[in-house]
C-alpha atoms as a PDB file:
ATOM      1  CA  UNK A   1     -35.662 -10.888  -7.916  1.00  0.00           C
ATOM      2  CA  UNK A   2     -35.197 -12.906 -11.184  1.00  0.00           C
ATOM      3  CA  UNK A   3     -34.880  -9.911 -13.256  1.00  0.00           C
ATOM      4  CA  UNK A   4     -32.143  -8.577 -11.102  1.00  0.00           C
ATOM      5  CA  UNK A   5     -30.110 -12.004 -11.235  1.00  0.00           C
ATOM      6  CA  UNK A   6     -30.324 -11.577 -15.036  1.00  0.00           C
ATOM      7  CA  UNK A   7     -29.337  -7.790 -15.270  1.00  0.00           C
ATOM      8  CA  UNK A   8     -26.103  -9.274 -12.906  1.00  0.00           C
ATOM      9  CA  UNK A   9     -25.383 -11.866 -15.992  1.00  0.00           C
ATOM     10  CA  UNK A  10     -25.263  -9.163 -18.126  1.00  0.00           C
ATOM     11  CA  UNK A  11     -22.237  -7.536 -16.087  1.00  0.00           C
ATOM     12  CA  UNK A  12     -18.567  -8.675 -16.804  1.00  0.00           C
ATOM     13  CA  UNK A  13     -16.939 -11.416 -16.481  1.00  0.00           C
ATOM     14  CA  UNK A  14     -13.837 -13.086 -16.002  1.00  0.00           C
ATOM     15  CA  UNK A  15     -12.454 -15.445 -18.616  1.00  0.00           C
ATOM     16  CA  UNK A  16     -11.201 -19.008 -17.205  1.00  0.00           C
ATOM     17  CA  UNK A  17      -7.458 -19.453 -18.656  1.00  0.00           C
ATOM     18  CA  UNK A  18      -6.886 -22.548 -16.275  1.00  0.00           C
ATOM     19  CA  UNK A  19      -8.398 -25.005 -13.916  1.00  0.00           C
ATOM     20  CA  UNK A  20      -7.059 -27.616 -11.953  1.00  0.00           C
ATOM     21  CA  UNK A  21      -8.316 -31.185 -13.338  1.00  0.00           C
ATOM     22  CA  UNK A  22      -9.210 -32.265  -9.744  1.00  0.00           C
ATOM     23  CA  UNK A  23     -10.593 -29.071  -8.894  1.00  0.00           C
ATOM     24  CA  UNK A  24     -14.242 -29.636  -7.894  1.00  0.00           C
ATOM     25  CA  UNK A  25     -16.282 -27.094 -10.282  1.00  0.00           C
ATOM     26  CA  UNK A  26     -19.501 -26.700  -8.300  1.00  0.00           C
ATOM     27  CA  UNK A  27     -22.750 -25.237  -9.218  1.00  0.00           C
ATOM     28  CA  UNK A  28     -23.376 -21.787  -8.653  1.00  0.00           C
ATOM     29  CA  UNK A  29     -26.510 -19.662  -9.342  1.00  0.00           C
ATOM     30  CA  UNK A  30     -26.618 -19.066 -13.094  1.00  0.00           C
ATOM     31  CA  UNK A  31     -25.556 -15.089 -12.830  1.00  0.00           C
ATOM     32  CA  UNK A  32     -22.779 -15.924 -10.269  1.00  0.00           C
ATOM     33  CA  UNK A  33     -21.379 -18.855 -12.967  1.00  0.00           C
ATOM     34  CA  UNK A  34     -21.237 -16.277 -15.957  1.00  0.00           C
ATOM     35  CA  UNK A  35     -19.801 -13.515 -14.331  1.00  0.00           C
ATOM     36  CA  UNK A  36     -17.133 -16.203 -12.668  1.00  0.00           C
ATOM     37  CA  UNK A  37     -17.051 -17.973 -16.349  1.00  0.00           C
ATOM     38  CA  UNK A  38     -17.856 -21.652 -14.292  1.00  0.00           C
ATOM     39  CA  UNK A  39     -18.133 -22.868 -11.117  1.00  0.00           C
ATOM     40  CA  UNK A  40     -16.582 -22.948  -7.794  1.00  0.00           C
ATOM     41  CA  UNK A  41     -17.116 -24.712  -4.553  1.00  0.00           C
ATOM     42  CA  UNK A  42     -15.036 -23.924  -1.325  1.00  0.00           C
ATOM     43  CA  UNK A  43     -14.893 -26.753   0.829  1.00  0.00           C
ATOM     44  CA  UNK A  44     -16.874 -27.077   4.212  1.00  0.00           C
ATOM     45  CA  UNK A  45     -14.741 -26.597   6.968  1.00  0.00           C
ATOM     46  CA  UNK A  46     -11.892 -24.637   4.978  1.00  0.00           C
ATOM     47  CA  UNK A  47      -9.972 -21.761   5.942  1.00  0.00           C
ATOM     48  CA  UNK A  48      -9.423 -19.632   2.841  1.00  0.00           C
ATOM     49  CA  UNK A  49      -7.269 -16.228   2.208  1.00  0.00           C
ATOM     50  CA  UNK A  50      -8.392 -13.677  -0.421  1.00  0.00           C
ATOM     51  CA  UNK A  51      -5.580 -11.132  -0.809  1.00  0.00           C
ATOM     52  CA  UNK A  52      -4.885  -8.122  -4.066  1.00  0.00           C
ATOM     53  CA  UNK A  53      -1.139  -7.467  -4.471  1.00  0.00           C
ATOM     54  CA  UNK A  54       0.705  -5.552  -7.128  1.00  0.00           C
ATOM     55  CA  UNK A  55       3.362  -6.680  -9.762  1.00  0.00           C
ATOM     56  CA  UNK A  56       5.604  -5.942  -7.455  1.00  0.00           C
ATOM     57  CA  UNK A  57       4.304  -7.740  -4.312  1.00  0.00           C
ATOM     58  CA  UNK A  58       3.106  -4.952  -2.252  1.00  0.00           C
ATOM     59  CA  UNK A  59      -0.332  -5.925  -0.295  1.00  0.00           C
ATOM     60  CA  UNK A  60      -0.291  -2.875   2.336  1.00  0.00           C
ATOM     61  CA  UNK A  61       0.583   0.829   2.077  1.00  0.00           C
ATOM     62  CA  UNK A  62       1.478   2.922   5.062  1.00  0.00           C
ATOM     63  CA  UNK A  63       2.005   0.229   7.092  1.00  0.00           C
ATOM     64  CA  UNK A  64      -2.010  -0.944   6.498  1.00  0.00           C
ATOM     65  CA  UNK A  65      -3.111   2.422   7.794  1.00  0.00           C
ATOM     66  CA  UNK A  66      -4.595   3.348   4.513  1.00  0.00           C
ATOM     67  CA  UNK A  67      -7.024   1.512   1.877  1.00  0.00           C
ATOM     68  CA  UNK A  68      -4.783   0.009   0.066  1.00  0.00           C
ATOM     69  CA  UNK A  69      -6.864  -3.248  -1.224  1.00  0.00           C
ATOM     70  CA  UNK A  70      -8.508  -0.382  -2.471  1.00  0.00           C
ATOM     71  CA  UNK A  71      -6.021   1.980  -3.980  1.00  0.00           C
ATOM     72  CA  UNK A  72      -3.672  -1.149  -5.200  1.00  0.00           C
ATOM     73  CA  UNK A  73      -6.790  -2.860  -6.694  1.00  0.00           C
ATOM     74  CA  UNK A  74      -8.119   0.541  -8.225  1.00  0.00           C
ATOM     75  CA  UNK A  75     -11.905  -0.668  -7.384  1.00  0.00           C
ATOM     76  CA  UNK A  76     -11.346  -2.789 -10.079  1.00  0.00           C
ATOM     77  CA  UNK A  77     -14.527  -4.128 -10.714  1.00  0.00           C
ATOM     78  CA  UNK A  78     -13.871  -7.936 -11.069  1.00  0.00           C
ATOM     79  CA  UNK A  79     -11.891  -7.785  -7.717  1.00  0.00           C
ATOM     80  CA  UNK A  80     -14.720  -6.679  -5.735  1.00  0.00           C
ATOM     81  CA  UNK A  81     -17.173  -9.068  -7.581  1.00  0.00           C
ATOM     82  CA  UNK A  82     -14.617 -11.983  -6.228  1.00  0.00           C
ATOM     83  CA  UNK A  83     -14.394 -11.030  -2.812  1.00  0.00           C
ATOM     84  CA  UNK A  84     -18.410 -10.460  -2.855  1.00  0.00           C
ATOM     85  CA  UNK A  85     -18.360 -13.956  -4.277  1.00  0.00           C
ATOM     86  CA  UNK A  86     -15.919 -16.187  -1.724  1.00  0.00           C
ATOM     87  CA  UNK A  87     -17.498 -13.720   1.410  1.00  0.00           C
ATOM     88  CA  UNK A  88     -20.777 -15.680  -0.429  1.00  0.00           C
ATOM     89  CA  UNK A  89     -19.460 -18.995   0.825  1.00  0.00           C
ATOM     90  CA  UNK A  90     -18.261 -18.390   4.719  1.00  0.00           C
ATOM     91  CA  UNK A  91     -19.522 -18.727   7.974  1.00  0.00           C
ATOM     92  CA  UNK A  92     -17.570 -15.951   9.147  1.00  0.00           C
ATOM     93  CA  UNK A  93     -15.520 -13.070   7.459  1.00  0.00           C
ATOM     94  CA  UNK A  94     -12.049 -13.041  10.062  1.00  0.00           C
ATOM     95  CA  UNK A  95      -9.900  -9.737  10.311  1.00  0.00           C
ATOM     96  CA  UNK A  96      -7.758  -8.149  12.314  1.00  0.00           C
ATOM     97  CA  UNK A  97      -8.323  -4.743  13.791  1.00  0.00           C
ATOM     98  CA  UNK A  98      -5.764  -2.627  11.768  1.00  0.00           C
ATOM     99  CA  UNK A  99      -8.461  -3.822   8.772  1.00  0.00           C
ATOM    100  CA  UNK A 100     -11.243  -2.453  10.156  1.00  0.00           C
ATOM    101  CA  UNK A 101      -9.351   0.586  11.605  1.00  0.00           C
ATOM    102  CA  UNK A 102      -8.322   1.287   8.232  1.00  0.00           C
ATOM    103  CA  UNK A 103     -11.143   0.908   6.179  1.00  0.00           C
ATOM    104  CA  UNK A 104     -13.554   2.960   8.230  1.00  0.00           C
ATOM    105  CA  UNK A 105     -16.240   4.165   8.194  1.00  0.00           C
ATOM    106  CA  UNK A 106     -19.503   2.727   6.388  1.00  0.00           C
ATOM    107  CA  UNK A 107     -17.786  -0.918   5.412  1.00  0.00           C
ATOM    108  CA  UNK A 108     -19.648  -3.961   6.061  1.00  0.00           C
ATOM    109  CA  UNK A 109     -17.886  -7.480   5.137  1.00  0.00           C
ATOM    110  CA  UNK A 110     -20.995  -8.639   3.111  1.00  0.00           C
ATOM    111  CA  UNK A 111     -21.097 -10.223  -0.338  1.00  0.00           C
ATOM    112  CA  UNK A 112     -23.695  -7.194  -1.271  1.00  0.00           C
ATOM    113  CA  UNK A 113     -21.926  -4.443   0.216  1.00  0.00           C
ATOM    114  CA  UNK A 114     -18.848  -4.957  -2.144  1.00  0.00           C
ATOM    115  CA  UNK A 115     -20.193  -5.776  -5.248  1.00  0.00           C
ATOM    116  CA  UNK A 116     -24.395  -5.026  -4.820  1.00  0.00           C
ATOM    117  CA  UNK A 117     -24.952  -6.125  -8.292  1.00  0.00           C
ATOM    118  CA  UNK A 118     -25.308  -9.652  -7.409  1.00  0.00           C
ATOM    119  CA  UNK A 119     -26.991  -9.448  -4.298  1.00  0.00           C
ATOM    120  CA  UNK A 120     -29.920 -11.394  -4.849  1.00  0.00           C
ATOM    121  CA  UNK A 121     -27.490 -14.238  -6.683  1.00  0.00           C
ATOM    122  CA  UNK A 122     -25.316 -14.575  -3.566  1.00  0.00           C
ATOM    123  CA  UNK A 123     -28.591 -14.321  -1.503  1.00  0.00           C
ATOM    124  CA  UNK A 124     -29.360 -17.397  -3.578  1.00  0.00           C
ATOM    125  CA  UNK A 125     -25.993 -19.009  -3.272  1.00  0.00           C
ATOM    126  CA  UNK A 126     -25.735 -18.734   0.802  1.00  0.00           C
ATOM    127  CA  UNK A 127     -29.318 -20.399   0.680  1.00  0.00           C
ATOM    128  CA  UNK A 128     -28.596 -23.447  -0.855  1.00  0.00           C
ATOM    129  CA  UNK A 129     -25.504 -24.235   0.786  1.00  0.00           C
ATOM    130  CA  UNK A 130     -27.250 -23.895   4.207  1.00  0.00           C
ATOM    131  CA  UNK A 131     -25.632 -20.649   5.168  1.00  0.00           C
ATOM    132  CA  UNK A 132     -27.158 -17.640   7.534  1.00  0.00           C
ATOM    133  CA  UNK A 133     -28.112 -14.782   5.699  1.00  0.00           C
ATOM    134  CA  UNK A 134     -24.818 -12.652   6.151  1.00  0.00           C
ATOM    135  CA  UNK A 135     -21.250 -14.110   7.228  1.00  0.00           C
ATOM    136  CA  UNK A 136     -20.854 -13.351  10.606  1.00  0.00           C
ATOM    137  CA  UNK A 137     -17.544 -10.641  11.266  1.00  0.00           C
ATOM    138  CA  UNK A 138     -15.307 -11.713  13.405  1.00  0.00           C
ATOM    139  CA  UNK A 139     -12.679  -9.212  14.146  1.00  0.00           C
ATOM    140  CA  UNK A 140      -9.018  -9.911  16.462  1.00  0.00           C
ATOM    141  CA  UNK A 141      -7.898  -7.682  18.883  1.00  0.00           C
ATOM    142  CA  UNK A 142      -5.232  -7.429  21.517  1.00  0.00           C
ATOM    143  CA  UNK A 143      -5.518  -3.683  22.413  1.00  0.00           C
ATOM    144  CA  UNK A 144      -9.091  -3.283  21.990  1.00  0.00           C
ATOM    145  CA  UNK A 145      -8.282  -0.190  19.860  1.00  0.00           C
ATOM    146  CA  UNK A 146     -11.854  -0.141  18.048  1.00  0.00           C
ATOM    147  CA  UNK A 147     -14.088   2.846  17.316  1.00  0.00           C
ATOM    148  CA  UNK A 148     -17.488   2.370  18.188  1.00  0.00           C
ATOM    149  CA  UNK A 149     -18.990   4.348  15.567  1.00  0.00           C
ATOM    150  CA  UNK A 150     -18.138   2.099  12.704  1.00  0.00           C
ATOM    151  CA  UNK A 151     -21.097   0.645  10.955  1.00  0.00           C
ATOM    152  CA  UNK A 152     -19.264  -3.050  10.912  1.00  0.00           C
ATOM    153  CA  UNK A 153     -19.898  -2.498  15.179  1.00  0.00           C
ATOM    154  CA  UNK A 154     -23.680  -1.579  14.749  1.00  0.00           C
ATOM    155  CA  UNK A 155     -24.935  -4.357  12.603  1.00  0.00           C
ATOM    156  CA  UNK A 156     -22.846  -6.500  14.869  1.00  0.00           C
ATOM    157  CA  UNK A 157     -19.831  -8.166  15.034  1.00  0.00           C
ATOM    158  CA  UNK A 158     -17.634 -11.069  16.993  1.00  0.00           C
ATOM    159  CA  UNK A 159     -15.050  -9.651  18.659  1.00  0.00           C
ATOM    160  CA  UNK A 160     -11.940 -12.311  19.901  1.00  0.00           C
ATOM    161  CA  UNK A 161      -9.674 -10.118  22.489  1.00  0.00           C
ATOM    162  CA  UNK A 162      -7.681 -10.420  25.972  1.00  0.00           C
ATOM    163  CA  UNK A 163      -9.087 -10.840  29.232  1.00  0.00           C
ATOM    164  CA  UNK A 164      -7.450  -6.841  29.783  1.00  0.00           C
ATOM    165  CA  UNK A 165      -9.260  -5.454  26.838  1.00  0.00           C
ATOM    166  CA  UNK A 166     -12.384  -7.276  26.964  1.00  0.00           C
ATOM    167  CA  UNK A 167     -14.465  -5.148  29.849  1.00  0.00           C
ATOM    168  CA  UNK A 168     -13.482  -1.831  28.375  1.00  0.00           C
ATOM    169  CA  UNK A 169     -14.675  -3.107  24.799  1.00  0.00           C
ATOM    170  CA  UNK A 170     -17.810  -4.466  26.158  1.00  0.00           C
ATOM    171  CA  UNK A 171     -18.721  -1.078  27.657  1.00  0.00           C
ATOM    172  CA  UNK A 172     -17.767   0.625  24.417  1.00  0.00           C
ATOM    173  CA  UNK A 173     -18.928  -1.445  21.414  1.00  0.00           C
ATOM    174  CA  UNK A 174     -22.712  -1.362  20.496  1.00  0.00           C
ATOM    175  CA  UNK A 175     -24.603  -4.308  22.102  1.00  0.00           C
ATOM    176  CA  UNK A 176     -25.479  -6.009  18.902  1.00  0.00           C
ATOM    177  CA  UNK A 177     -21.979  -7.039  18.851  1.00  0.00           C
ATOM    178  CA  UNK A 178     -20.332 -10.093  21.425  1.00  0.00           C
ATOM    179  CA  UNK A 179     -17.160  -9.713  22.943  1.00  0.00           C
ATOM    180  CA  UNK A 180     -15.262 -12.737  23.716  1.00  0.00           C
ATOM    181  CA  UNK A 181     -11.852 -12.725  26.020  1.00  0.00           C
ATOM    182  CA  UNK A 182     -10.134 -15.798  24.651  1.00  0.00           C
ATOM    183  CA  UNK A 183      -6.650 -15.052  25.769  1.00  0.00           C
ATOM    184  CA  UNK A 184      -5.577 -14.127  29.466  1.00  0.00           C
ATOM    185  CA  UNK A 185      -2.341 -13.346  27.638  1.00  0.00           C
ATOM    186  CA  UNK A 186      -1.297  -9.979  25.929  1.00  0.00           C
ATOM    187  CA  UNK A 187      -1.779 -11.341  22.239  1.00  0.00           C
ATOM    188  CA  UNK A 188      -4.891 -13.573  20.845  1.00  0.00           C
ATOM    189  CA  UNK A 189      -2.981 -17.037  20.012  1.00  0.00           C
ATOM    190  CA  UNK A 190      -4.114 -18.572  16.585  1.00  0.00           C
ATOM    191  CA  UNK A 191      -5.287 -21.799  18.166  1.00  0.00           C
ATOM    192  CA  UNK A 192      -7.454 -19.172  20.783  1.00  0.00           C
ATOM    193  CA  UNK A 193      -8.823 -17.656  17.152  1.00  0.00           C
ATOM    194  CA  UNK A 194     -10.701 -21.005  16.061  1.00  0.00           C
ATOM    195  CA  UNK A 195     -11.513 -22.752  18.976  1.00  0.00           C
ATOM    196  CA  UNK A 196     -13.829 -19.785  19.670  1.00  0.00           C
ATOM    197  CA  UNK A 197     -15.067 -19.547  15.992  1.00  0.00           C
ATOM    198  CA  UNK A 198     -15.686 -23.019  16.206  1.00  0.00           C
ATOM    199  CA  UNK A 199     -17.373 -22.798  19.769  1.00  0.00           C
ATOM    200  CA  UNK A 200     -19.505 -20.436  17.603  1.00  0.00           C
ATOM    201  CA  UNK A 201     -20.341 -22.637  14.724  1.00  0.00           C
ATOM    202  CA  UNK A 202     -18.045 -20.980  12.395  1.00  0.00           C
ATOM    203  CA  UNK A 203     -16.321 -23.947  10.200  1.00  0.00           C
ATOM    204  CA  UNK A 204     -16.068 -22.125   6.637  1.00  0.00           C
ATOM    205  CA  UNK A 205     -13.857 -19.203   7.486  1.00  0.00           C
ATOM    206  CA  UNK A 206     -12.708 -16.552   4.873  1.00  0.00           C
ATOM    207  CA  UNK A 207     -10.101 -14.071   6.296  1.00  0.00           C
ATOM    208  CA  UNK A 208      -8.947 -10.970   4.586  1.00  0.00           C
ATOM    209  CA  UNK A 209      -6.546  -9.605   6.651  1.00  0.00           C
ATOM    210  CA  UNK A 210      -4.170  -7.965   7.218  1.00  0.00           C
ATOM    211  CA  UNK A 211      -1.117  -9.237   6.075  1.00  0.00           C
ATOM    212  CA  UNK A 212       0.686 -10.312  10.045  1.00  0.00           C
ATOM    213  CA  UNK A 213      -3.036 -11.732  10.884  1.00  0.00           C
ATOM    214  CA  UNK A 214      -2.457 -13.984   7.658  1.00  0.00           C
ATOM    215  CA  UNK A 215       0.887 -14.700   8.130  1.00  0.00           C
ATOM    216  CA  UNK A 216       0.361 -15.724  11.395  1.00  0.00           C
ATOM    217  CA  UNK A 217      -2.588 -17.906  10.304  1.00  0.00           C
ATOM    218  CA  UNK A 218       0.091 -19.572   7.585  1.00  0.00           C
ATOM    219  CA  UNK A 219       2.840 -20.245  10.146  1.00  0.00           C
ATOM    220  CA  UNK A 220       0.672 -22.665  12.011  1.00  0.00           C
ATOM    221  CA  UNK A 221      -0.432 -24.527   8.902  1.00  0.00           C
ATOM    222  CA  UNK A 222      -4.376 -22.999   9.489  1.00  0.00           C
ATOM    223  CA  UNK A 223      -4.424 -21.696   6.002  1.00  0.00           C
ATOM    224  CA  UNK A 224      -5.888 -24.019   3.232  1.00  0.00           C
ATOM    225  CA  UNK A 225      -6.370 -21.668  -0.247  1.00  0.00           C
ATOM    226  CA  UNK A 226      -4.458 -18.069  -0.943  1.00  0.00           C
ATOM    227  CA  UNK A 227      -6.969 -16.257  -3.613  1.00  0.00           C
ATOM    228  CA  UNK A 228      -4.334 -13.675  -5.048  1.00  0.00           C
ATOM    229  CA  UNK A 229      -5.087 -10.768  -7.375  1.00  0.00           C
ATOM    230  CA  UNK A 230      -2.230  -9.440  -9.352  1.00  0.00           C
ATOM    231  CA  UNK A 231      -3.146  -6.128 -10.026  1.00  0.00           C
ATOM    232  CA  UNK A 232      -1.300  -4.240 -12.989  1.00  0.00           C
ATOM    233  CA  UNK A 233       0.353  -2.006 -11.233  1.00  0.00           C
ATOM    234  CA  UNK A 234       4.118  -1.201  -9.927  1.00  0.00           C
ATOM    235  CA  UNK A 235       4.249   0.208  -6.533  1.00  0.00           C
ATOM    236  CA  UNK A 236       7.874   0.767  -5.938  1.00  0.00           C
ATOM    237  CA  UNK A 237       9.766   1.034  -3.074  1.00  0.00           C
ATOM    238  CA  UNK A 238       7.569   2.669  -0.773  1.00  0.00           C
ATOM    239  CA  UNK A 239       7.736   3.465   3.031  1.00  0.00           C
ATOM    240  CA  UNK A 240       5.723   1.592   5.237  1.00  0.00           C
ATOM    241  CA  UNK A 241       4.676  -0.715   2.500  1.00  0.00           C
ATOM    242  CA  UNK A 242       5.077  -4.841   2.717  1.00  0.00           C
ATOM    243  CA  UNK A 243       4.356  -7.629   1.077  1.00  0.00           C
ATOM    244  CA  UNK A 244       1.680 -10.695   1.542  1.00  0.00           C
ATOM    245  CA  UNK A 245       3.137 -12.215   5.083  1.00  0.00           C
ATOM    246  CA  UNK A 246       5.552  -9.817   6.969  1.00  0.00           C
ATOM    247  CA  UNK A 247       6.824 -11.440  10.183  1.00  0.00           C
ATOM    248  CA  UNK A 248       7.418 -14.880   9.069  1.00  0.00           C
ATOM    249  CA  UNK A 249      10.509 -16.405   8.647  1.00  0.00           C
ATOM    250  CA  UNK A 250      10.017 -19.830   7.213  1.00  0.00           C
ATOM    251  CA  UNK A 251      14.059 -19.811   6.923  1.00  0.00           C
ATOM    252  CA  UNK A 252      15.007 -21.914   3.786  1.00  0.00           C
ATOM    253  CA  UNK A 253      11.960 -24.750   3.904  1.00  0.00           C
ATOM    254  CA  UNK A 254       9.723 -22.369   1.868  1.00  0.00           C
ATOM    255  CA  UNK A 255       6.374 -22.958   1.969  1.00  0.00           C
ATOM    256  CA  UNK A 256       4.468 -24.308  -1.315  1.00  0.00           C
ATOM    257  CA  UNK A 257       2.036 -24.085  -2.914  1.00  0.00           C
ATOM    258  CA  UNK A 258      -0.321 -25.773  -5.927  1.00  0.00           C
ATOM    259  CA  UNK A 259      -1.641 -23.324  -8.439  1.00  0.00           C
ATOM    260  CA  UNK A 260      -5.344 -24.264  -8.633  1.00  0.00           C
ATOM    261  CA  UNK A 261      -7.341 -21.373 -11.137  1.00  0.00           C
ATOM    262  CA  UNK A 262      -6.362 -18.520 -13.226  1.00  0.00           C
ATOM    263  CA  UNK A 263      -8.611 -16.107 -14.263  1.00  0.00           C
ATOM    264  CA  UNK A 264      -8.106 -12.793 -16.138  1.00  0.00           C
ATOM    265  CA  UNK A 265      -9.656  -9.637 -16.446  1.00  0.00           C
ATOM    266  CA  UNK A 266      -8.153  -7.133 -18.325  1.00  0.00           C
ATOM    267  CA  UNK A 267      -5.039  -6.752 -17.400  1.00  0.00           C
ATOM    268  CA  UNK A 268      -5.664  -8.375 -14.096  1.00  0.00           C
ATOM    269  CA  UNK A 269      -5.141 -12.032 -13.170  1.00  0.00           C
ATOM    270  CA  UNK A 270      -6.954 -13.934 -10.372  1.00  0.00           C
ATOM    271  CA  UNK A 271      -5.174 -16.906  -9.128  1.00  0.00           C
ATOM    272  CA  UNK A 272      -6.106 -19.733  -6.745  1.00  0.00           C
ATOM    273  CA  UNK A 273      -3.572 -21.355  -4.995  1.00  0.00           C
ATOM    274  CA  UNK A 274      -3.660 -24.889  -2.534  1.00  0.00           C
ATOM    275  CA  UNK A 275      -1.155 -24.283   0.049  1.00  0.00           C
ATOM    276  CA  UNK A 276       0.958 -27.143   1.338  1.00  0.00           C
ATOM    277  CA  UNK A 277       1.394 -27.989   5.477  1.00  0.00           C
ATOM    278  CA  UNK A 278       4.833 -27.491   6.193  1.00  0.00           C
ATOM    279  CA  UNK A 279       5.127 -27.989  10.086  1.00  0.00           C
ATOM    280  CA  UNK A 280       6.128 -25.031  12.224  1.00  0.00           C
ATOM    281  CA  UNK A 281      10.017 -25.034  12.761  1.00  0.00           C
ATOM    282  CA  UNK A 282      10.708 -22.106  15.324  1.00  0.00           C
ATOM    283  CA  UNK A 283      10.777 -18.433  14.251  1.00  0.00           C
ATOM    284  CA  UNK A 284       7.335 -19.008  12.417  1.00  0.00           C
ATOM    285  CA  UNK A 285       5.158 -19.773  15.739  1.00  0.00           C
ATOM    286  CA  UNK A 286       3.676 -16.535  16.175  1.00  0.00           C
ATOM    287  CA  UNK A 287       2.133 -16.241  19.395  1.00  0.00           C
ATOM    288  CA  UNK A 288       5.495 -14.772  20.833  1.00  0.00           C
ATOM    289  CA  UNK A 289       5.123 -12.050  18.162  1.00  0.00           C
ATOM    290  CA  UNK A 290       3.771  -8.756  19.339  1.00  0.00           C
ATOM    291  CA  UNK A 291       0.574  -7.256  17.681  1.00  0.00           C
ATOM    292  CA  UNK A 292       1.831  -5.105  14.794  1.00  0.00           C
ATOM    293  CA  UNK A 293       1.088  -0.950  16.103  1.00  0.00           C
ATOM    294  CA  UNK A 294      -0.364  -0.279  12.979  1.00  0.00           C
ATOM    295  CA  UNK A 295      -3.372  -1.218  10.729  1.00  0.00           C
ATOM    296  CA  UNK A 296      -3.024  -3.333   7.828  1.00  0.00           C
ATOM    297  CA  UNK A 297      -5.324  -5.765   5.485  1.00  0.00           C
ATOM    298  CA  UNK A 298      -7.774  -6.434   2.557  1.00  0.00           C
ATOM    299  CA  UNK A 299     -10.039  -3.384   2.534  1.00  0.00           C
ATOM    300  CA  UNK A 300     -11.714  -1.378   0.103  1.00  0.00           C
ATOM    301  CA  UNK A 301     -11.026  -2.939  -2.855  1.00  0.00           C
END
C-alpha cells in the first residue's frame, strides 16, 4: 500500500496560484497534498458543488443527454484527480437522474473509480476523517426513469423519488439499493432531498449534478462551495447546450460569491468559490418547477 501512495506522488500536480488567508488548509495524506500542491479540508456538515465548464460557460451538451463533463473536460487528468479527491471527503455523492442516465453504463461515484491512481491515499483520507469506506450515491428522481442494469444500481445506491414512482422502482432496481418515497407530490422538493439524507446520516454532501438539480439546490440557499473547472475550450453556440444553473431567475439581486482557491493545470484553472445566502425572492423557489425531460450533469470527466 505505501509503495502505491508514493508512485501516486509521483503523478501531476496542480500548482497553487491563490488561497484564501482564512481558508483552513488541512492535512491530507502526503500523495493527496502533492498532487493537490497543499491542503484542503471541506467542512463537516457542508453541501459542496463540483462542476467543469468551458470558456464560454457551457456545463451540458445535448441538453445533459451526453457526457459532456467528459467531452468538455477532455478526461483531463487533473479534473478527474479533483473530483476523486472532494468525492474523498462526503458522506454521500447527490445526483439527479439525467446524470446517471447519461453517463451509463460501468460509472461508479467513487474517489477510485475516477482517478484509481490514488486509491489507497483517499482510502487513507476517508479513514481518518471517520468516513465509510465509499460515499454513499444518492440519486433524485421524479419519474423513476432508471435502468436497472447500471453498475451504480448493483453496488447500491439511495434512491429519493415520489410516492407514484417508488413501488415500480422498488420492483425494478437491484435490492442492494433503498428506495425512499419522500414526496407524495409529482417533483422531489429540495427540503424532501436532505431531510432524508440527513434521516440517513448523510451531513457532508457533494453533488455533481446536473445543472437544474444544482440550480435548484442554489435557489434555496442549500449550496455552500461551487468547485468550477474552466476548461480551455470554446463551445459555441450549440443546441441543447446551457450553462451552470438553467431555470433560475435570481432577477437583478445576483447571487455572490467569494473566490476561495485557484489552481492551474496547464491550461486549465480550478477555482473554489464560497457562495453567499441570498434569501429566495419568488421565481427562484423551485419546487413549482417541473423535472427537466432530459438528462444533464457532471459525468465522465
Amino acid at each position: 500500500m505505501l509503495a502505491r501512495m508514493e508512485r501516486a506522488s509521483e503523478l501531476n500536480s496542480l500548482n497553487r496560484l491563490f488561497e484564501a488567508d482564512d481558508l483552513p488548509a488541512g492535512d491530507l495524506p502526503a500523495p493527496l497534498d502533492n498532487i493537490y500542491d497543499g491542503g484542503l479540508t471541506i467542512r463537516d456538515g457542508s453541501v459542496y458543488a463540483n462542476f467543469v465548464s468551458s470558456i464560454d460557460g457551457i456545463v451540458a451538451l445535448d441538453s445533459g443527454t451526453a457526457a459532456s463533463g467528459g467531452i468538455i473536460s477532455g478526461r483531463n487528468e487533473m479534473d478527474r484527480f479533483l473530483m476523486g479527491l472532494l468525492r474523498a471527503f462526503a458522506d454521500a455523492v447527490l445526483v439527479g437522474a439525467g446524470t446517471v442516465r447519461a453517463e451509463g453504463g460501468t460509472a461508479l461515484w467513487t474517489p477510485e473509480y475516477i482517478f484509481p491512481a490514488a486509491t489507497e491515499a483517499f482510502a487513507a483520507l476517508r479513514q481518518s476523517l471517520g468516513r465509510q469506506k465509499t460515499p454513499r450515491l444518492a440519486i433524485v428522481t421524479a419519474r423513476g426513469d432508471l435502468d436497472p442494469s447500471q453498475r451504480s444500481f448493483q453496488v447500491g445506491a439511495l434512491v429519493l423519488t415520489t410516492m407514484a414512482a417508488a413501488p415500480r422502482l422498488r420492483k425494478a432496481l437491484p435490492q442492494a439499493c433503498e428506495v425512499r418515497a419522500v414526496s407524495d407530490g409529482d417533483i422531489v422538493g429540495v427540503d424532501e432531498i436532505f431531510a432524508a439524507l440527513q434521516a440517513e446520516g448523510y451531513r457532508t454532501i457533494l453533488t455533481e449534478g446536473g445543472p437544474h438539480l444544482f440550480g435548484r439546490l442554489v435557489g434555496h440557499n442549500r449550496v455552500d462551495e461551487l468547485f468550477l473547472t474552466v476548461s480551455p475550450k470554446l463551445v459555441g453556440d450549440q443546441d441543447r447546450s446551457f450553462g451552470l444553473i438553467p431555470g433560475v431567475d435570481f432577477g437583478r439581486t445576483f447571487k455572490d460569491a467569494q473566490l476561495l482557491s485557484v489552481r492551474r493545470s496547464d491550461s486549465y484553472l480550478f477555482m473554489r468559490y464560497r457562495l453567499d445566502r441570498v434569501p429566495p425572492s419568488g421565481r427562484e423557489r423551485l419546487e413549482d418547477f417541473p423535472p427537466p425531460v432530459a438528462g444533464e450533469g457532471r459525468v465522465g470527466a
